[in-house]
PDB file of N, CA and C in Angstrom:
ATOM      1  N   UNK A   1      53.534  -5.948  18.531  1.00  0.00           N
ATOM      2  CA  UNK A   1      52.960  -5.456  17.294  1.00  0.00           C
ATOM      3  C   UNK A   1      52.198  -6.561  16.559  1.00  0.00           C
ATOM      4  N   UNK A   2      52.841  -7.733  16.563  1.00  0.00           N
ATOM      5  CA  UNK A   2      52.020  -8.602  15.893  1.00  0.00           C
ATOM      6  C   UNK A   2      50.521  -9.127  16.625  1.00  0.00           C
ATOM      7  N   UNK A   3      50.299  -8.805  17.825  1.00  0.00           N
ATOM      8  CA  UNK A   3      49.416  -9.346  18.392  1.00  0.00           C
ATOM      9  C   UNK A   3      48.231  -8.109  18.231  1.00  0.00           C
ATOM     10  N   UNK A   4      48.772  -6.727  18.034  1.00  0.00           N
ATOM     11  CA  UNK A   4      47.523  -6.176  17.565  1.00  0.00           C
ATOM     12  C   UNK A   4      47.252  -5.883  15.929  1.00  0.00           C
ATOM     13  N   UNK A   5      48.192  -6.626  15.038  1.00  0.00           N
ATOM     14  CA  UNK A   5      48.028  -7.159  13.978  1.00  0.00           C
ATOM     15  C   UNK A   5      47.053  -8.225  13.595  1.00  0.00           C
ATOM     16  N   UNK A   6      47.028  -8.636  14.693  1.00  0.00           N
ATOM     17  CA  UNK A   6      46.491 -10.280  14.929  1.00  0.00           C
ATOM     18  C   UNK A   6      44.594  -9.889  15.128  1.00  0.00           C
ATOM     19  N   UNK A   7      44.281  -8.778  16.060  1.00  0.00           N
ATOM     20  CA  UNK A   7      43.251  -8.305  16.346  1.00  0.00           C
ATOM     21  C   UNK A   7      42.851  -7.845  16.018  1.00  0.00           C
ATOM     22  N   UNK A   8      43.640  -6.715  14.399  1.00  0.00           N
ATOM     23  CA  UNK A   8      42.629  -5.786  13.771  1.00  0.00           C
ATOM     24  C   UNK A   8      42.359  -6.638  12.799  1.00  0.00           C
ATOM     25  N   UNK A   9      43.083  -7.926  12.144  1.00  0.00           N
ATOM     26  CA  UNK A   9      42.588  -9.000  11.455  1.00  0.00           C
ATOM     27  C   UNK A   9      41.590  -9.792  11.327  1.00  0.00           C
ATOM     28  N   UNK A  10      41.795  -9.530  12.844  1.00  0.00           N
ATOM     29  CA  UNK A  10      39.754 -10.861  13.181  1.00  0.00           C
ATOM     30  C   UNK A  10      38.904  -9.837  13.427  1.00  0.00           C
ATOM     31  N   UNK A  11      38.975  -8.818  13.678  1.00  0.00           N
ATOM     32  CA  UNK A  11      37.796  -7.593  13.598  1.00  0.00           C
ATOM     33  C   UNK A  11      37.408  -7.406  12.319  1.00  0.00           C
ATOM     34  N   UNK A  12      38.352  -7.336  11.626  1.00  0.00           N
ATOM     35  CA  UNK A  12      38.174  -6.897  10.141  1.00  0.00           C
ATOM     36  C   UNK A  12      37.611  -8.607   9.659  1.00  0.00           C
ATOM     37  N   UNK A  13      37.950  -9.408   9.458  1.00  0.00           N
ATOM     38  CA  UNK A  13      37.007 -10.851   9.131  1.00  0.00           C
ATOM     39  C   UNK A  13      35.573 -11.030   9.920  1.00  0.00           C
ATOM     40  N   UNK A  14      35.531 -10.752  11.246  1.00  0.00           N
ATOM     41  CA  UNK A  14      34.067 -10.513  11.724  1.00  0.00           C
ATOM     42  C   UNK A  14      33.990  -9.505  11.203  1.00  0.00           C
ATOM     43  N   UNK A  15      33.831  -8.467  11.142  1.00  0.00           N
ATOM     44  CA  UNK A  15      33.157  -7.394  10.692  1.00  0.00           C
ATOM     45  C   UNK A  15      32.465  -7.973   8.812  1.00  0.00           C
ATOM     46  N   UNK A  16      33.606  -8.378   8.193  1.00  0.00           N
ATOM     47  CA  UNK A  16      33.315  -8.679   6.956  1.00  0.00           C
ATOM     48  C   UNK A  16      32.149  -9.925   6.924  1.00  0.00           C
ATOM     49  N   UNK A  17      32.673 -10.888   7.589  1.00  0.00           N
ATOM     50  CA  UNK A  17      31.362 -12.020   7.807  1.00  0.00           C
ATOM     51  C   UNK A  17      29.599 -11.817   8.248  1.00  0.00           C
ATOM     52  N   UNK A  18      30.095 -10.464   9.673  1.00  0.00           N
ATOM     53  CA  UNK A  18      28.445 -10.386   9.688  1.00  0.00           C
ATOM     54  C   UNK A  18      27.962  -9.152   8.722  1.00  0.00           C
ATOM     55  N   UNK A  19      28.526  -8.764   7.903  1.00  0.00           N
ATOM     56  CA  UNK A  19      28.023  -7.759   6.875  1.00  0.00           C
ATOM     57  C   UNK A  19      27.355  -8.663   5.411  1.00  0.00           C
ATOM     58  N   UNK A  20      28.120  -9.864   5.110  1.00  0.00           N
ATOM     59  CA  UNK A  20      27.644 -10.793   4.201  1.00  0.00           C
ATOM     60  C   UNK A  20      26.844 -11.238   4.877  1.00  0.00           C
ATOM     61  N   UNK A  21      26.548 -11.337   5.593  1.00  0.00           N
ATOM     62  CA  UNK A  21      25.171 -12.348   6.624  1.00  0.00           C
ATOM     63  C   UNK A  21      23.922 -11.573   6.933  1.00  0.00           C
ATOM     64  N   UNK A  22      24.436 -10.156   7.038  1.00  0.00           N
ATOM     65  CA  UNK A  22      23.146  -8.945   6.858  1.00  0.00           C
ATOM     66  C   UNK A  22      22.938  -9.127   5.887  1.00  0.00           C
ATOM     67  N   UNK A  23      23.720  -8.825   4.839  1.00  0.00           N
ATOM     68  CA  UNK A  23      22.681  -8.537   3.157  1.00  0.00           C
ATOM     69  C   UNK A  23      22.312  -9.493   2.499  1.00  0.00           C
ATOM     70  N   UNK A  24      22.325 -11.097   3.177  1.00  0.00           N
ATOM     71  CA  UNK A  24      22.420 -12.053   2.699  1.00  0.00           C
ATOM     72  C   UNK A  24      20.850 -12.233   3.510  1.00  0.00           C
ATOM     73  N   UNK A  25      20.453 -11.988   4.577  1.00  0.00           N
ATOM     74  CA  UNK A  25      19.333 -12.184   5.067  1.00  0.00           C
ATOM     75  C   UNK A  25      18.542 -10.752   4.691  1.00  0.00           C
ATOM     76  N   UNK A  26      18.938  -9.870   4.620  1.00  0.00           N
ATOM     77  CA  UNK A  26      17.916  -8.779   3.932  1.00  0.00           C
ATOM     78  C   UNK A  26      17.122  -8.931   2.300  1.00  0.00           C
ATOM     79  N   UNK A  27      18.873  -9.475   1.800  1.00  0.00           N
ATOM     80  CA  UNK A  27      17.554  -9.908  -0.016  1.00  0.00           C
ATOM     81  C   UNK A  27      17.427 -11.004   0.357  1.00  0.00           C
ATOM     82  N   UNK A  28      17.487 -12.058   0.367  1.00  0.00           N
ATOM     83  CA  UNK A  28      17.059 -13.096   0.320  1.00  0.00           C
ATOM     84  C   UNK A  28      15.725 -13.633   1.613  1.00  0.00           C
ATOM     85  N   UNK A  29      15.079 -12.765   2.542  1.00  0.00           N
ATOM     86  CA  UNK A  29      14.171 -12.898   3.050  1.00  0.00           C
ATOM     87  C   UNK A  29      13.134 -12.220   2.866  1.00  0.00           C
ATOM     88  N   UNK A  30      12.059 -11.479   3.732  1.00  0.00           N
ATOM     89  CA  UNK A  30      11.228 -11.002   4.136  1.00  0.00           C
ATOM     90  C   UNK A  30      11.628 -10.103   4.909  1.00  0.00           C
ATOM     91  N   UNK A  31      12.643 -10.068   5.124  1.00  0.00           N
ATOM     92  CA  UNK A  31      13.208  -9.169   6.672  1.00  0.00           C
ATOM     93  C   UNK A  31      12.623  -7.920   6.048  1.00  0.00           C
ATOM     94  N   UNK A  32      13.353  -7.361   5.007  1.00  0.00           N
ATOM     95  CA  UNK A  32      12.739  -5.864   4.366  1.00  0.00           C
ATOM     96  C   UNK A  32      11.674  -5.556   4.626  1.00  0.00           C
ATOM     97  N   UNK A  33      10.881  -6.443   4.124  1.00  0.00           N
ATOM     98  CA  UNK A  33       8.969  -5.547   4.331  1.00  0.00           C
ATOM     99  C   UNK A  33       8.578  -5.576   5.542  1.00  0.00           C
ATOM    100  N   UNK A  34       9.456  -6.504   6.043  1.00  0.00           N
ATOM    101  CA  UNK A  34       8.837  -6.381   7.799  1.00  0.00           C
ATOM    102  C   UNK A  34       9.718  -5.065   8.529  1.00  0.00           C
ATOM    103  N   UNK A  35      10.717  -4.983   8.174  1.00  0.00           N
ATOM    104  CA  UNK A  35      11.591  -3.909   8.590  1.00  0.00           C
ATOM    105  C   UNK A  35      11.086  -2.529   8.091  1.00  0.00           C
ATOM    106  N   UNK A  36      10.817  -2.436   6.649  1.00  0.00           N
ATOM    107  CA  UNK A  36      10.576  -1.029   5.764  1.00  0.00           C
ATOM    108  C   UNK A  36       8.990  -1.472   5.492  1.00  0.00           C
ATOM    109  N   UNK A  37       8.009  -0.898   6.166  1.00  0.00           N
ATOM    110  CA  UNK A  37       6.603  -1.331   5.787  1.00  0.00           C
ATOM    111  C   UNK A  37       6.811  -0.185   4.721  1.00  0.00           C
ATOM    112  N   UNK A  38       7.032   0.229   4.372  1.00  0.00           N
ATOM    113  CA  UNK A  38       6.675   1.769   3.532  1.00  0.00           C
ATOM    114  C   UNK A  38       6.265   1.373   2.041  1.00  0.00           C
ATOM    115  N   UNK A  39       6.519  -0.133   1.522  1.00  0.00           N
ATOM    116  CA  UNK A  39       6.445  -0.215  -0.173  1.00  0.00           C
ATOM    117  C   UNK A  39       4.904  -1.044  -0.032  1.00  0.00           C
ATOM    118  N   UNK A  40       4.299  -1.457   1.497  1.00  0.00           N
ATOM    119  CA  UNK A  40       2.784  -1.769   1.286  1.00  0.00           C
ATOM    120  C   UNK A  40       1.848  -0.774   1.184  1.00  0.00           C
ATOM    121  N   UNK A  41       2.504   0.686   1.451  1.00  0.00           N
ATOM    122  CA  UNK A  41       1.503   1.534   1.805  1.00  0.00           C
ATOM    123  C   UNK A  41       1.770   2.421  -0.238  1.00  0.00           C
ATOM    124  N   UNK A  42       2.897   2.076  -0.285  1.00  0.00           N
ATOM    125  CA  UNK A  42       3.164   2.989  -1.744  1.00  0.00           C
ATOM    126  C   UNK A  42       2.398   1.885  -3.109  1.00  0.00           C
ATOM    127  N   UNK A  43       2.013   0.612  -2.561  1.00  0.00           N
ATOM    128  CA  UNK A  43       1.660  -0.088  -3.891  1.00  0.00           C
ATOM    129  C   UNK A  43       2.838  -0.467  -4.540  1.00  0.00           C
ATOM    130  N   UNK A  44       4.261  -0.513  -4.081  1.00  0.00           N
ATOM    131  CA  UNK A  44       4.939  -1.045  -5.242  1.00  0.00           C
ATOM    132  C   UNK A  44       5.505  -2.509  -4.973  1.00  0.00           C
ATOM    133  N   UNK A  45       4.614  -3.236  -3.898  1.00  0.00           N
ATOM    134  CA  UNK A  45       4.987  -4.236  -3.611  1.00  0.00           C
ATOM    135  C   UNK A  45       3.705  -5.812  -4.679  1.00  0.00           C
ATOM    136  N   UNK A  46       2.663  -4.564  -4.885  1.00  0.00           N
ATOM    137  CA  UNK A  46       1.538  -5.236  -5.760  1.00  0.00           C
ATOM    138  C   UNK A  46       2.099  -5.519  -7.065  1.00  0.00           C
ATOM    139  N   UNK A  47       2.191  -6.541  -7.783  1.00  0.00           N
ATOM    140  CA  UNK A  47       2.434  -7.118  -8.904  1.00  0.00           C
ATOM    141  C   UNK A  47       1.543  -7.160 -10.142  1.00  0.00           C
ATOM    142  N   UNK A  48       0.862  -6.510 -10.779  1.00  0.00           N
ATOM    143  CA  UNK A  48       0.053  -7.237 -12.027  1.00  0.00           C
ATOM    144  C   UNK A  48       0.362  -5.976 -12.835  1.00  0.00           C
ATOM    145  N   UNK A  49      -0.483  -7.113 -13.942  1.00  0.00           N
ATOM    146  CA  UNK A  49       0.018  -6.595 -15.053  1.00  0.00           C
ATOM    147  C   UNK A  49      -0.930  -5.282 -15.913  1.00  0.00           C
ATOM    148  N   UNK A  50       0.446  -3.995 -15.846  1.00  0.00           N
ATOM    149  CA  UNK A  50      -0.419  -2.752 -15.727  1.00  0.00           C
ATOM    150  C   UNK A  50      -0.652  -2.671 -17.212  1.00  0.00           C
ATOM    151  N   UNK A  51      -1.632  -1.846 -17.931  1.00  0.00           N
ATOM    152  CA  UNK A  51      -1.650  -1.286 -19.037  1.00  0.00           C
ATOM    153  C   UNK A  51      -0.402  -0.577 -19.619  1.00  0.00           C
ATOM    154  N   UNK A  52       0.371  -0.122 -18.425  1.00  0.00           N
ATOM    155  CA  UNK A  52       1.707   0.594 -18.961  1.00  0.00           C
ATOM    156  C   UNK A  52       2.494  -0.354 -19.873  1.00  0.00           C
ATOM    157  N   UNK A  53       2.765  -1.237 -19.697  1.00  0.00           N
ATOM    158  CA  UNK A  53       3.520  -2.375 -19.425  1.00  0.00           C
ATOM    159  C   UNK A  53       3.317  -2.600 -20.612  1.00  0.00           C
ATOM    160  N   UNK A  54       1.986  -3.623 -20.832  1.00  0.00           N
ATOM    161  CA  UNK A  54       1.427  -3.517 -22.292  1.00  0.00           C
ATOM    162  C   UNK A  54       1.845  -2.516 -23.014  1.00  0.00           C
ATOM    163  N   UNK A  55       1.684  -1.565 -22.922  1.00  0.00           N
ATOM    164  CA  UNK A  55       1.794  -0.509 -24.299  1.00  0.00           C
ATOM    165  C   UNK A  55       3.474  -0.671 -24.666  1.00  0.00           C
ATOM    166  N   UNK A  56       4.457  -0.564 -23.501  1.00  0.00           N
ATOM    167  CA  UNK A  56       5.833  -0.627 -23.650  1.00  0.00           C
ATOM    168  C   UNK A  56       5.702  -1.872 -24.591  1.00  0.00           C
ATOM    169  N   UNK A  57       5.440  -2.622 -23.763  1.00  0.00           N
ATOM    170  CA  UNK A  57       6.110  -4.346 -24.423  1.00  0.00           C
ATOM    171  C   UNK A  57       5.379  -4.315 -26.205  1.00  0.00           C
ATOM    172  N   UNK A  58       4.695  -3.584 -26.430  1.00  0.00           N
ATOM    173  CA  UNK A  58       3.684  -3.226 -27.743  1.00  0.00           C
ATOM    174  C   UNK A  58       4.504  -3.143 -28.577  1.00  0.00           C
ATOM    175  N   UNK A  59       4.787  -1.601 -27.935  1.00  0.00           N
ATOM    176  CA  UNK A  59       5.666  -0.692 -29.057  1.00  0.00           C
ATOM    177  C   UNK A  59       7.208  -1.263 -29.023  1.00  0.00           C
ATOM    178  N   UNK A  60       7.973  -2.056 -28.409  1.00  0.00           N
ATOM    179  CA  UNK A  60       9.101  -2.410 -28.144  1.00  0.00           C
ATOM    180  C   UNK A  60       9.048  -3.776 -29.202  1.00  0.00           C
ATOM    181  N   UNK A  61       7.746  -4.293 -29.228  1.00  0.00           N
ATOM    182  CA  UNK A  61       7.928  -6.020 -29.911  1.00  0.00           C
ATOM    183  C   UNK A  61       7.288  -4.941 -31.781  1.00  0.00           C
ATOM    184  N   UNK A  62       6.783  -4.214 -32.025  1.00  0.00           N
ATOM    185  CA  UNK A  62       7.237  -3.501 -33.351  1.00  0.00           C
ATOM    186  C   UNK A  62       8.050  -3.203 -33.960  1.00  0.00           C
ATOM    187  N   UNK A  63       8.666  -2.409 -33.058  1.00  0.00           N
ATOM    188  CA  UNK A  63       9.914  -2.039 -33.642  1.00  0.00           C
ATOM    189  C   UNK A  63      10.768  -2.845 -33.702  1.00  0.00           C
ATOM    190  N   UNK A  64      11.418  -3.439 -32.476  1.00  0.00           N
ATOM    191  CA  UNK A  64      12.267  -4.275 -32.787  1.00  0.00           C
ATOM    192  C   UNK A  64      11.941  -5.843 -33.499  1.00  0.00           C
ATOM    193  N   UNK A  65      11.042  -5.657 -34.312  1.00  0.00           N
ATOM    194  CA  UNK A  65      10.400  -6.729 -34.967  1.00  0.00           C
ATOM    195  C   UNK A  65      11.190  -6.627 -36.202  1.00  0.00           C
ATOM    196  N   UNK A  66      11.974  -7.593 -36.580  1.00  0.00           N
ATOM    197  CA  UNK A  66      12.607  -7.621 -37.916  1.00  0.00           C
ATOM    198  C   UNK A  66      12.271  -9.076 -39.037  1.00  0.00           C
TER     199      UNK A  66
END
């Protein structure tokens, strides 16, 4: 009993190690856009600064203007 105690232990620690090592190389790389092309074709990978944005940050620095 202890020896397949012993084995669902290190399955369960590998399993846990290469799961931190996936999501650890998914945000922290490039892997995503190369993996999911789908946010070059939607534009939400383009950055500048929209008119939306402006108007929020507008009306947000008014009001909360004290």
């Amino acid at each position: 009993m202890k020896r397949m105690e012993k084995w669902i232990i290190t399955l369960v620690l590998s399993h846990f190690i290469l799961l931190i090592v996936t999501q650890v190389l998914i945000n922290h790389t490039d892997f995503e856009m190369q993996w999911n092309p789908v946010f070059e074709y939607l534009g939400v990978n383009q950055i500048g600064n929209s008119e939306i944005r402006k108007t929020i940050d507008l009306i947000l620095n008014n009001v909360l203007s004290f």
